[in-house]
Protein backbone atom coordinates (compact mmCIF):
# COMPACT_ATOMS: atom_id res chain seq x y z
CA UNK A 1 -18.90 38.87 27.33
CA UNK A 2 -16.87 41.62 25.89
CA UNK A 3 -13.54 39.30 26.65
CA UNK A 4 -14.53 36.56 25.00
CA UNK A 5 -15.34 38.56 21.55
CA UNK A 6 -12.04 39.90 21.61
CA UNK A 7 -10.83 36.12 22.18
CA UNK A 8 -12.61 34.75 19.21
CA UNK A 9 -11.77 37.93 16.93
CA UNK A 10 -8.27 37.74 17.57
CA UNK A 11 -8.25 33.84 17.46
CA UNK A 12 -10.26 34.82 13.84
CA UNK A 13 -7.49 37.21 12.94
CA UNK A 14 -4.80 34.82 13.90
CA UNK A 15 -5.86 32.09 11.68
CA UNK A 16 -6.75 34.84 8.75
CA UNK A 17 -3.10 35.89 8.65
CA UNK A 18 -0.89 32.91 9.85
CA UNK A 19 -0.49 31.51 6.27
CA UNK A 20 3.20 31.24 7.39
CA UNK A 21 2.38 28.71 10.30
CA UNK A 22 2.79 25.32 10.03
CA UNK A 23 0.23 23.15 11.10
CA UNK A 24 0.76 19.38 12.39
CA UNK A 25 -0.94 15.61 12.16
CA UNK A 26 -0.15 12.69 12.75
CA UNK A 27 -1.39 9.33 11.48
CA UNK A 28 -0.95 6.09 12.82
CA UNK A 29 -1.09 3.05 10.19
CA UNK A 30 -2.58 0.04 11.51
CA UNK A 31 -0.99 -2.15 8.35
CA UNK A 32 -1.65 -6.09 8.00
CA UNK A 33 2.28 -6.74 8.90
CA UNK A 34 3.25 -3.79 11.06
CA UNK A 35 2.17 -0.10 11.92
CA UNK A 36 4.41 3.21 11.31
CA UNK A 37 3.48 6.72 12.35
CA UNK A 38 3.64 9.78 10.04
CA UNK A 39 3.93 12.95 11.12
CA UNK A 40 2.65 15.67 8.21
CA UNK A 41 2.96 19.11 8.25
CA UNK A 42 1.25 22.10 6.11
CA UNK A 43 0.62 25.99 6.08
CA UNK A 44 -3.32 25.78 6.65
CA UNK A 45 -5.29 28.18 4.23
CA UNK A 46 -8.13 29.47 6.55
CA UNK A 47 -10.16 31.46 3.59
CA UNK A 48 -13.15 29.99 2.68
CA UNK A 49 -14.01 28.81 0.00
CA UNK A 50 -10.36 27.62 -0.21
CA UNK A 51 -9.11 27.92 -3.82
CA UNK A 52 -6.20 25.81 -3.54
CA UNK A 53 -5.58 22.49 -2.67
CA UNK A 54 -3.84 21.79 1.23
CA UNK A 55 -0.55 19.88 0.34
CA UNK A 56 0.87 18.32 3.48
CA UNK A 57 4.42 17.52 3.44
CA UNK A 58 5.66 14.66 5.61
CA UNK A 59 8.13 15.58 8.56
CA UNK A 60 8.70 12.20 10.31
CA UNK A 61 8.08 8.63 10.30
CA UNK A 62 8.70 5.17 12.13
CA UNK A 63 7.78 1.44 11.79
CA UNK A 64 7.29 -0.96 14.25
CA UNK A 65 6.08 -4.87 13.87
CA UNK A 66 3.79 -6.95 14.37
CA UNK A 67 1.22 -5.30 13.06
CA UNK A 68 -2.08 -4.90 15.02
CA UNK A 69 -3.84 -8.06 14.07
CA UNK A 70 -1.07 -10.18 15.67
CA UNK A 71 -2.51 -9.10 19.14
CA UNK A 72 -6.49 -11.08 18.07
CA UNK A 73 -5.65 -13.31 21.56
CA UNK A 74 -4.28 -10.20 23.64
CA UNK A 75 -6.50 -7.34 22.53
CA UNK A 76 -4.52 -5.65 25.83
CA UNK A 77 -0.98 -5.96 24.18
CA UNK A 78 -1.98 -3.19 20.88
CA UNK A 79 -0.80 -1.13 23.76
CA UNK A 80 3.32 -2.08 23.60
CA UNK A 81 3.73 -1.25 19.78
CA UNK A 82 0.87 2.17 19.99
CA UNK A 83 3.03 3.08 22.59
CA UNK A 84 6.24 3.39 20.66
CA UNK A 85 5.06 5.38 17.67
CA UNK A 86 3.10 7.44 19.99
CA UNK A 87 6.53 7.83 22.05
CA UNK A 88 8.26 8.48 18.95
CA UNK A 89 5.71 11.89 17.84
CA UNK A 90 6.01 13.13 21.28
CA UNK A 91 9.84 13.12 21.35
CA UNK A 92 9.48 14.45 17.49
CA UNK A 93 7.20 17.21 18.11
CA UNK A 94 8.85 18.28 21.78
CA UNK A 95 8.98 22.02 20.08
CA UNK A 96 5.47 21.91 19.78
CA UNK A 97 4.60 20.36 23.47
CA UNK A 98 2.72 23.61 24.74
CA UNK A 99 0.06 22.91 22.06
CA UNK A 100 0.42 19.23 21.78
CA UNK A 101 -3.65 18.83 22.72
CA UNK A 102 -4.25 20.86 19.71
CA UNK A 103 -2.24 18.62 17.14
CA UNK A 104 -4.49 15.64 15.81
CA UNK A 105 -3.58 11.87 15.32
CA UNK A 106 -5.50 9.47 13.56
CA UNK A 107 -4.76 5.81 13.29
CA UNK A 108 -6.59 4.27 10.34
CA UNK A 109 -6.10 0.27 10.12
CA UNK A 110 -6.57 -1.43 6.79
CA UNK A 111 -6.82 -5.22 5.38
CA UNK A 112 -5.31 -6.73 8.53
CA UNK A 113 -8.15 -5.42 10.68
CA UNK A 114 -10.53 -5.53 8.14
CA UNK A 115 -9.66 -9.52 7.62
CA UNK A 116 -10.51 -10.43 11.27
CA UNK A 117 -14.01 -11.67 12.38
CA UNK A 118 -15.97 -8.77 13.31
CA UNK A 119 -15.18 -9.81 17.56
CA UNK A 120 -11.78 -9.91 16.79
CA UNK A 121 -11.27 -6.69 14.89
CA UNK A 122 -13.82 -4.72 17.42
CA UNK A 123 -12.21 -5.80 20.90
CA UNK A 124 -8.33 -4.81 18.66
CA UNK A 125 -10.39 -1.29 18.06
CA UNK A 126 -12.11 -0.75 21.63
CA UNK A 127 -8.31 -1.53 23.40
CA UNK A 128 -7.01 0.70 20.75
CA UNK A 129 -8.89 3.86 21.29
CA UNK A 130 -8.95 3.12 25.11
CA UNK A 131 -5.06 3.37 24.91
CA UNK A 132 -4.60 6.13 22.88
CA UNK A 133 -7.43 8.01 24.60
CA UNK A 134 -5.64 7.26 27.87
CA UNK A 135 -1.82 7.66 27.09
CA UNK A 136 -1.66 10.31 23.76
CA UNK A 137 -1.22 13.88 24.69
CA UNK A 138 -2.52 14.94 21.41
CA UNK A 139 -5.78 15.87 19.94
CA UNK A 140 -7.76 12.85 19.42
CA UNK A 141 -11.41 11.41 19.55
CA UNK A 142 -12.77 8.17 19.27
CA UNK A 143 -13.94 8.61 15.32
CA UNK A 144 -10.44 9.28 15.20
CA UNK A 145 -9.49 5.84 15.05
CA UNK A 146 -11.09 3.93 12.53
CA UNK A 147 -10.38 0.74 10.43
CA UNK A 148 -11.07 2.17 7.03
CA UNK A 149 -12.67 0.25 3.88
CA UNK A 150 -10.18 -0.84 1.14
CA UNK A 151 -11.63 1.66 -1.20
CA UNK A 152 -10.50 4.79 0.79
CA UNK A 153 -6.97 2.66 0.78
CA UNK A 154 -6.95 2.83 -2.88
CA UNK A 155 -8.32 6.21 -3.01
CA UNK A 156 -6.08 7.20 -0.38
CA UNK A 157 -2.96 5.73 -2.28
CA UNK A 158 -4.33 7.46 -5.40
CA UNK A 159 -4.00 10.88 -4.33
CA UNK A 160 -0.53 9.95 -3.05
CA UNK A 161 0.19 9.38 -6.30
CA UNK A 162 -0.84 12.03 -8.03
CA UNK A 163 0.33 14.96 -5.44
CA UNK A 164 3.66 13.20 -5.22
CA UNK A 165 4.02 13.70 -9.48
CA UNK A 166 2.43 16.94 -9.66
CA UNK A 167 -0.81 17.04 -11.64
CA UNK A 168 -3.04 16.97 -8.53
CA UNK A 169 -5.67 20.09 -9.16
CA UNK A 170 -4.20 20.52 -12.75
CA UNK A 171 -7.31 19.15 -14.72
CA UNK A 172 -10.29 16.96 -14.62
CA UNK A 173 -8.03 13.93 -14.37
CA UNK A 174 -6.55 13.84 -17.85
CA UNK A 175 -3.08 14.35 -16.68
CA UNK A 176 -3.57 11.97 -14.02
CA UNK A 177 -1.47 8.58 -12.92
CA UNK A 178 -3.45 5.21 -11.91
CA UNK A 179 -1.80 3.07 -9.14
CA UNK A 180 -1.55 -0.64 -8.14
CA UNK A 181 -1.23 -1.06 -4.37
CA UNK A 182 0.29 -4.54 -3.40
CA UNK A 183 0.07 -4.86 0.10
CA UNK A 184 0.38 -8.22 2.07
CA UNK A 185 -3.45 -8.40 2.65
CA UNK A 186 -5.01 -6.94 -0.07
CA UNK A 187 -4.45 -5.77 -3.27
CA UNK A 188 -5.74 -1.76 -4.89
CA UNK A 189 -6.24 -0.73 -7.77
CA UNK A 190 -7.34 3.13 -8.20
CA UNK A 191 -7.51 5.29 -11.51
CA UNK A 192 -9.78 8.09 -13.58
CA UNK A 193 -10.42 6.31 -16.82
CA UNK A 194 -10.10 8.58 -19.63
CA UNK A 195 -12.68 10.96 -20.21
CA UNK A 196 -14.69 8.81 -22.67
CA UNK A 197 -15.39 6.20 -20.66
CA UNK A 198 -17.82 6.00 -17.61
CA UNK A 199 -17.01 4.95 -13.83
CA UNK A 200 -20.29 2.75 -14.07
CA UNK A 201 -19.38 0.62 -9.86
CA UNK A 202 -17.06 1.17 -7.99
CA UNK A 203 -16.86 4.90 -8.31
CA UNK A 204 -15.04 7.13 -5.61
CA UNK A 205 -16.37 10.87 -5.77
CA UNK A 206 -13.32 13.31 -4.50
CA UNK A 207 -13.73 16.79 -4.00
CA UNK A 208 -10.86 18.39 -2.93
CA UNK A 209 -11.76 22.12 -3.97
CA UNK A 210 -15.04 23.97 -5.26
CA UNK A 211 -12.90 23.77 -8.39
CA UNK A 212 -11.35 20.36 -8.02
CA UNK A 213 -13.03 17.03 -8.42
CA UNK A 214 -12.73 13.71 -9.54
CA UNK A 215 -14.07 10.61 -10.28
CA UNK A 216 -12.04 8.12 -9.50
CA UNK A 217 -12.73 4.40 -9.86
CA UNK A 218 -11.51 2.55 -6.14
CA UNK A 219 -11.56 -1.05 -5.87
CA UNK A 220 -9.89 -3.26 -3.26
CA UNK A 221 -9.22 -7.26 -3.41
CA UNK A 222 -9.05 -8.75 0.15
CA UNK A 223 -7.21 -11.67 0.03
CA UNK A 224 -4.94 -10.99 -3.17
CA UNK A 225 -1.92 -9.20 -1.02
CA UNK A 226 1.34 -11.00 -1.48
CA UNK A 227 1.17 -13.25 1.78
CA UNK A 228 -2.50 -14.02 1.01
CA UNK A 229 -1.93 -15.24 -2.42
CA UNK A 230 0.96 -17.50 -1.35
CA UNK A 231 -0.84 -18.61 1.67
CA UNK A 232 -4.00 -19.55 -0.74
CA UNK A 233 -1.67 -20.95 -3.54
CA UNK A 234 -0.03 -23.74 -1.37
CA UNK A 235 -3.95 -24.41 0.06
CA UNK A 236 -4.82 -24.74 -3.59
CA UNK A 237 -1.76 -27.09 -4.24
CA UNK A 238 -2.10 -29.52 -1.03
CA UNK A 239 -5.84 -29.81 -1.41
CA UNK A 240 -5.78 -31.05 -5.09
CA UNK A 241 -2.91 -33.31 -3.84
CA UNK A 242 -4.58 -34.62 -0.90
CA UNK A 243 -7.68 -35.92 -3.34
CA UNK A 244 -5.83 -37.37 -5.22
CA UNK A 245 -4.12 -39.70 -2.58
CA UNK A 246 -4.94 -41.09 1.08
CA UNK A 247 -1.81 -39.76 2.46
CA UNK A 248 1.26 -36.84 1.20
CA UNK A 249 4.18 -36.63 2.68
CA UNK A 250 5.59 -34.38 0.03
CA UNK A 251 4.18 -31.91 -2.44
CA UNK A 252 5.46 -29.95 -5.24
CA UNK A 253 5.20 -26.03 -5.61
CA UNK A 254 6.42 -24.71 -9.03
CA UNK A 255 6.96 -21.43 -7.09
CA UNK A 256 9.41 -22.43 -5.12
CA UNK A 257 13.13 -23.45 -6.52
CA UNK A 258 14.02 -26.53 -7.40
CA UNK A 259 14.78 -28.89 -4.62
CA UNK A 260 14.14 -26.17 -1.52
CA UNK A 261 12.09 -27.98 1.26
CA UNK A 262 9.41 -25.78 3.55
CA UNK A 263 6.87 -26.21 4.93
CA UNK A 264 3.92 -23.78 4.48
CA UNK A 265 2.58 -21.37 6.80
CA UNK A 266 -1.63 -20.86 6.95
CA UNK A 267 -1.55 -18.35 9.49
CA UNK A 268 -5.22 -17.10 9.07
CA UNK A 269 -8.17 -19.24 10.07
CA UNK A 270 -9.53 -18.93 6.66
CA UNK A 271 -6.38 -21.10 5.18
CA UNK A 272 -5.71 -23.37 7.95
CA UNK A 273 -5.39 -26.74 7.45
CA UNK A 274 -4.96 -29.29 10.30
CA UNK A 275 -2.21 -31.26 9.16
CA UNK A 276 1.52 -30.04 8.26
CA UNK A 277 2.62 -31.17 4.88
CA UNK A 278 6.60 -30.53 3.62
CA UNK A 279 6.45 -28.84 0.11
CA UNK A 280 9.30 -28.93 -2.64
CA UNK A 281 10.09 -26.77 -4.55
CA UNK A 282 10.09 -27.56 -8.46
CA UNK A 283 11.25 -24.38 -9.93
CA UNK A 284 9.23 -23.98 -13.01
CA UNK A 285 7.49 -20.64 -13.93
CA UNK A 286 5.57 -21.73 -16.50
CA UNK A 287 3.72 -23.82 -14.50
CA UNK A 288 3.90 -21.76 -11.33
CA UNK A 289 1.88 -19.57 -13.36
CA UNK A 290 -0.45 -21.74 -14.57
CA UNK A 291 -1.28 -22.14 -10.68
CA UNK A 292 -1.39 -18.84 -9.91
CA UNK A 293 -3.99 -18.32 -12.72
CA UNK A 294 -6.57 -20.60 -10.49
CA UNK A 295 -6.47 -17.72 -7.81
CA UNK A 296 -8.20 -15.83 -10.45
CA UNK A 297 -11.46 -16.66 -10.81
CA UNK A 298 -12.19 -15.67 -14.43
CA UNK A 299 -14.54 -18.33 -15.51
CA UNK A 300 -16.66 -19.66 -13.18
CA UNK A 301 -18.43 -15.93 -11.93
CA UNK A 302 -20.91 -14.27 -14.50
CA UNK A 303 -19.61 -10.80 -15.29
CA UNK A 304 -22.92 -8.52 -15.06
CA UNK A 305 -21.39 -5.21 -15.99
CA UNK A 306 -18.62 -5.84 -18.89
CA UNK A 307 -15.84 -5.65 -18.53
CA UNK A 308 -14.55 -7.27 -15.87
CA UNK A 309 -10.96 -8.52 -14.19
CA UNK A 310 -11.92 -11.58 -11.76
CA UNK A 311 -14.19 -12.66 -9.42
CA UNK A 312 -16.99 -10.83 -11.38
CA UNK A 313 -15.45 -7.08 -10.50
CA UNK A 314 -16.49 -4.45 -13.15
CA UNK A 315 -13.20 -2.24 -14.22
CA UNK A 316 -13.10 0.55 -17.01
CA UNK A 317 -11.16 0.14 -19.54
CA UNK A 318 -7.16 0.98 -18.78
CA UNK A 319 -6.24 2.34 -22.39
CA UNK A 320 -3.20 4.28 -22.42
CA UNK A 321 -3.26 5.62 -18.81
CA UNK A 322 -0.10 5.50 -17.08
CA UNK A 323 -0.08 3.48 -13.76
CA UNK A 324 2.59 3.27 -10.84
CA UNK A 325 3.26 -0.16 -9.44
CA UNK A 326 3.93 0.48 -5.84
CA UNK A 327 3.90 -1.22 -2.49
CA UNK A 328 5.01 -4.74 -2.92
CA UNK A 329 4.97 -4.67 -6.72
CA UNK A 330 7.72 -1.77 -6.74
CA UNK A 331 9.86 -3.25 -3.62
CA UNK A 332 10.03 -6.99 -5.41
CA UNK A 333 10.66 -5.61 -8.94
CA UNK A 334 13.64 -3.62 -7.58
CA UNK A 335 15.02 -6.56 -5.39
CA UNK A 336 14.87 -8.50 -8.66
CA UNK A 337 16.68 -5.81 -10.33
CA UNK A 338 13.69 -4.95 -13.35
CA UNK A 339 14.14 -1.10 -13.61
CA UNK A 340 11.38 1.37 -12.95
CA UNK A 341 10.63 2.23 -16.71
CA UNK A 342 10.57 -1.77 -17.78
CA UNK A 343 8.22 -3.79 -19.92
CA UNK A 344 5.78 -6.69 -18.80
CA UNK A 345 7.97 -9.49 -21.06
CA UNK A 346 10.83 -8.19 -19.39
CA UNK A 347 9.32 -9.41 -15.86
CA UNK A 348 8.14 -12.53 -17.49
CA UNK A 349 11.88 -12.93 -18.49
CA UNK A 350 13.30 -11.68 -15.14
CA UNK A 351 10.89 -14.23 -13.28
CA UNK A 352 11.97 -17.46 -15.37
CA UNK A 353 15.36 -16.85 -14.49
CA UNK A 354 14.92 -16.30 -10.81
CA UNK A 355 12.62 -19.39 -11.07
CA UNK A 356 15.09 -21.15 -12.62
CA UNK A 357 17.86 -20.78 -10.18
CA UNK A 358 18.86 -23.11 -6.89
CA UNK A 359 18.12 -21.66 -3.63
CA UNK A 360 21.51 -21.16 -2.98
CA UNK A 361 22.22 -18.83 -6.59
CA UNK A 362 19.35 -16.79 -5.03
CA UNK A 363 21.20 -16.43 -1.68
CA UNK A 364 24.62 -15.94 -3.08
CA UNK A 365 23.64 -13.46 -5.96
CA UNK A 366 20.89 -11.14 -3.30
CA UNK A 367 23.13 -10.99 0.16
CA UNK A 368 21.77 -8.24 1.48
CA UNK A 369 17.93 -9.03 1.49
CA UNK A 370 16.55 -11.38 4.27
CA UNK A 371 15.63 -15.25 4.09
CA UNK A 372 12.27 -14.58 3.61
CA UNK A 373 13.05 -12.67 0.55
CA UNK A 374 14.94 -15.35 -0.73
CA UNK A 375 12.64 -17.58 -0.13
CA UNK A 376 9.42 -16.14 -1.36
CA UNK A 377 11.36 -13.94 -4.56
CA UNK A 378 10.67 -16.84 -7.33
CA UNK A 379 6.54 -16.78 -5.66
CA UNK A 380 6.63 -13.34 -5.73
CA UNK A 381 7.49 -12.00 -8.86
CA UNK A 382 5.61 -14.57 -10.77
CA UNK A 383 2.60 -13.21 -8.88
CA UNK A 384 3.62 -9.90 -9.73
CA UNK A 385 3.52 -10.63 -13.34
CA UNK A 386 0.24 -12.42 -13.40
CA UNK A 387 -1.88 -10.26 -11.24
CA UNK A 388 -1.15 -7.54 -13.61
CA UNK A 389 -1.42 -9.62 -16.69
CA UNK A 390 -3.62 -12.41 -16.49
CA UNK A 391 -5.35 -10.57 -13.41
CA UNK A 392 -5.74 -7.05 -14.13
CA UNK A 393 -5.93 -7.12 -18.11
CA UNK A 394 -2.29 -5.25 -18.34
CA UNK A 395 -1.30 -5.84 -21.93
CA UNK A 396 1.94 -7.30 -22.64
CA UNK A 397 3.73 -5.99 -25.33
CA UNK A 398 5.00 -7.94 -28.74
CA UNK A 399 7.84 -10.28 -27.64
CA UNK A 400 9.18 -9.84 -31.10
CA UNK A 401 8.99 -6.09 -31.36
CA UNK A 402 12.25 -4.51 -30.20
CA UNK A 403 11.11 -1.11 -29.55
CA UNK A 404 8.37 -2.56 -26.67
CA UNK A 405 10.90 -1.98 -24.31
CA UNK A 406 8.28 -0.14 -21.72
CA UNK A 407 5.26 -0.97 -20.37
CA UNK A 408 1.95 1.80 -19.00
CA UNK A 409 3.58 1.04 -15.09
CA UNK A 410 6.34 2.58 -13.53
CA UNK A 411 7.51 -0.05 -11.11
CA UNK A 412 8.35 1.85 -7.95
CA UNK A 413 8.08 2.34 -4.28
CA UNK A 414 9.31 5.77 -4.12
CA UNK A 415 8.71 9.08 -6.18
CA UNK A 416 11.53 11.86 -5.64
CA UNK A 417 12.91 9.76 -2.57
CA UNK A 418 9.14 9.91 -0.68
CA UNK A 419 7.74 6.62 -0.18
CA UNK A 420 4.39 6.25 -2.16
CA UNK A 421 2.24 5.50 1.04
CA UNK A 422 -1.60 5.66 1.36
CA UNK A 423 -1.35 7.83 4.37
CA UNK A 424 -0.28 10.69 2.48
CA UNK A 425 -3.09 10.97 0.54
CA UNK A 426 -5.25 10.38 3.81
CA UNK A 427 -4.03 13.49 4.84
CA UNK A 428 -4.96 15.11 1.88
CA UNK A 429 -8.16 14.35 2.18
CA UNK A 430 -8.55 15.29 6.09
CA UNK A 431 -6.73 18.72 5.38
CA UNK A 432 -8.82 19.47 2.47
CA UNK A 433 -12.18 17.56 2.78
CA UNK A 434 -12.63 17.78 6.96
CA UNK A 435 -9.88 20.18 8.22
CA UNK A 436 -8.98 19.31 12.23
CA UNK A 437 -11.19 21.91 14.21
CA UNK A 438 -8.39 22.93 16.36
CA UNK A 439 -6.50 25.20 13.56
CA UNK A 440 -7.92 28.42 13.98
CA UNK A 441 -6.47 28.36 18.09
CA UNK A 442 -3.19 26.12 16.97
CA UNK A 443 -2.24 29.30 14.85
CA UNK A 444 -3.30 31.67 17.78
CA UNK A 445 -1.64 29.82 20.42
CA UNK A 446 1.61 29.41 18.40
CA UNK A 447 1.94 33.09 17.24
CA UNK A 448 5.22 33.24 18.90
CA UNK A 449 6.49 29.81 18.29
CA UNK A 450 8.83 29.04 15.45
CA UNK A 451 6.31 25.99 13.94
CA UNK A 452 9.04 25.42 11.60
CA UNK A 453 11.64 24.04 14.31
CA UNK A 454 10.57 20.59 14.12
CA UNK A 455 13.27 18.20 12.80
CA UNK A 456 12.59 15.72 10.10
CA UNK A 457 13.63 11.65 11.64
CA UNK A 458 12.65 9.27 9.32
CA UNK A 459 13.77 5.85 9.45
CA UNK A 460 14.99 3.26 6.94
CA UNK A 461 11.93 1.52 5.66
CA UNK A 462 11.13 5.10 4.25
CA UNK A 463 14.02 5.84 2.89
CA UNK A 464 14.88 4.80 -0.56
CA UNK A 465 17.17 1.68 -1.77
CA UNK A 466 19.71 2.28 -4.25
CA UNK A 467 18.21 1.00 -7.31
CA UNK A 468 21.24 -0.16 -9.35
CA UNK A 469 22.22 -3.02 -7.10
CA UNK A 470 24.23 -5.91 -7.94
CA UNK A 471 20.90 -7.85 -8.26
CA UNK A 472 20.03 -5.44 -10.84
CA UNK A 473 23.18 -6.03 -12.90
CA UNK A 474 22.74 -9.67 -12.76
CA UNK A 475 19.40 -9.96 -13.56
CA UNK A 476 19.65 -7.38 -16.72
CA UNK A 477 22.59 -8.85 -18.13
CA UNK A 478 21.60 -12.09 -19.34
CA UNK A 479 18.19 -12.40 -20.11
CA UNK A 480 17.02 -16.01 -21.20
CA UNK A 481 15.44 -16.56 -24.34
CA UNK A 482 11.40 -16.66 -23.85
CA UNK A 483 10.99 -18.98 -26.26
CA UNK A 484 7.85 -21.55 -25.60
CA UNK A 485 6.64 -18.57 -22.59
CA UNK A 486 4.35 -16.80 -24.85
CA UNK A 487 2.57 -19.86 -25.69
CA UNK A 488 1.17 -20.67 -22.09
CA UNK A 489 1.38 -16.94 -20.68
């Protein structure tokens, strides 16, 4: 009895004093079009109440594709790609192997999961836990592994934000930055409206201190990612075609460039449509917006709680808070060459000329991206520009005032070379909000370790692009005239 006071007072003292430690986690994220594991690390402050906020720092990451939603059929194949990443922390943390049962992972899947029907998504989940109970050598429980609602996403990505600019803990949420999360899936949009207004639905409570809380407005749109959209776009498009004749062989898409020929993919069983119909491309933004506007349903849903965006979804008012564009919105922008610190006209410029061009400009002027990218860029950015407009209530600025050169967003993917990525912030909350019950004998058992010996691997879809491409050049040097755009934008 005597032995095992001693145990826990030294594992007590241990934990007290090891403020130089540094503790591990991993997270797994189950994404709609691949997974990547992040490894975080952070000195753990064992006090309670804790004064200060637990900032984790990341250490290592990897991607792999498809993501988890591919394997709906073969529930038994999530094992091949949740193999690799789990591979991949095992090799990273090898320093760390005599305590490797005492180091947490968490996977935490988001709108690809959450987009399958319910028999789908659970028998992905049960095979997923089942491996990962079976194969990890780390900490890990079956609440450990969880596909999470697209709120925490967007509160998730918020605190991402926030930590990765500074002002996290520094007031009430004055200082704070909003963010616009474009995945493929889904679409979030998080922010604390400023301090006059109320958070009246939608409201996220986050405490991350006794002295540090927030209230944070969290909403996600399922089915407004960047694949969804153009998946529900070219449904939209065929469908008004097909009633309108008893047979289409060939369709035009004002999103596309003039004269390409594809042939859409409806991937999901929502979109599917039994018949495959060759689209053309017409290259016009003007009107490629005017379709993309029908996505939005503005007009047809009573708005019970003013005001609203779409789809009868309440939002506060955005005034003058500053926002970052990230996930797809930052990554497009870039490839198109708008710069970080850019106005909305400027897009709206950007995306005519892109529009305007032949496949084969696009192909010749962006080498390095992928035919995907070329494809989709003209679709994309003209989404871009009316999610955040027409969609979100984003004001544009005075096409005829020359000092409107910036709009509320930063348009970017990246802050000080870390990519802005939900899972951050997910560890934020764990460390702070539910701190992994195996710190207090981590710290004791690694008394004599050197915890800081772990070498940083990250791979190249978290690692910055050079912004000032040749793309970039292009695009900002000649800027067609917008005239007639305002009119029907």
């Amino acid at each position: 009895m005597i032995g095992k006071i001693l145990l826990l007072v030294a594992v007590f003292l241990s934990a007290t004093f090891a403020s130089d430690k540094w503790f591990y986690s991993i997270v797994i994220d189950a994404g709609s079009k691949g997974s990547r594991v992040i490894i975080f690390k952070w000195q753990p402050e064992t006090s309670l109440p804790r004064k200060t906020i637990q900032i984790p720092i990341q250490v290592a990451a990897k991607a792999v594709n498809p993501g988890l939603a591919a394997f709906a059929l073969n529930t038994t194949a999530v094992k091949d790609p949740l193999k690799e990443l789990i591979d991949f922390a095992v090799d990273v943390l090898e320093p760390l192997s005599s305590v490797y049962d005492l180091i947490p992972v968490y996977l935490k899947a988001t709108a690809g999961l959450r987009d399958l029907i319910p028999t789908a998504r659970d028998g992905i989940m049960r095979e997923t836990i089942k491996f990962i109970s079976g194969y990890s050598p780390f900490y890990f429980k079956p609440d450990h592994a969880l596909v999470i609602s697209g709120e925490e996403e967007g509160a998730y990505g918020w605190l991402t934000v926030n930590d990765l600019k500074g002002v996290l803990g520094k007031d009430s949420g004055e200082s704070t930055y909003g963010i616009i999360d474009l995945g493929g899936a889904s679409m979030q949009v998080s922010f604390v409206p400023e301090t006059n207004h109320y958070v009246l639905q939608n409201c996220y409570p986050l405490t991350l201190t006794d002295q540090t809380t927030y209230r944070l407005y969290a909403k996600s749109y399922l089915h407004y990612g960047i694949v969804e959209a153009n998946r529900r776009l070219a449904a939209n498009i065929i469908t008004e075609n097909i009633l309108k004749v008893d047979s289409v062989r060939a369709i035009e898409n004002p999103c596309f460039y003039s004269g390409m020929e594809f042939t859409p993919d409806f991937a999901t069983d929502k979109y599917k449509i039994p018949i495959s119909v060759k689209m053309t491309g017409s290259g016009d933004f003007s009107e490629c917006v005017r379709e993309l506007k029908r996505l939005f349903d503005k007009d047809d849903i009573q708005c019970w709680v003013r005001d609203c965006t779409f789809d009868g979804v309440y939002q506060p008012r955005l005034d003058s808070r500053p926002f970052i564009g990230a996930g797809n919105v930052g990554k497009i922008l870039q490839i198109a060459g708008v710069p970080a610190r850019s106005s909305l006209k400027n897009i709206r410029a950007v995306a005519n000329r892109i529009c305007s061009m032949t496949f084969e400009h696009i192909q010749s002027e962006f080498p390095n991206e992928s035919q995907k990218t070329h494809k989709d860029l003209c679709f994309s950015i003209s989404y871009i520009y009316t999610l955040l407009t027409h969609g979100l209530g984003f004001t544009i600025s005075d096409v005829s005032d020359p000092t409107q050169n910036q709009s509320q967003i930063e348009f970017t993917s990246f802050i000080d070379d870390t990519k802005v990525d939900w899972a951050l912030g997910a560890i934020i909350y764990q460390a702070n909000q539910q701190p992994p019950p195996t710190i207090a004998e981590y710290l004791s058992k690694t008394s004599k370790l050197d915890t800081n010996s772990v070498k940083s691997v990250v791979d190249d879809s978290f690692k910055p692009r050079n912004r000032y491409t040749r793309a970039q050049k292009a695009s900002q040097a000649a800027i067609p005239e917008e005239r007639g755009l305002s009119d029907v934008i």
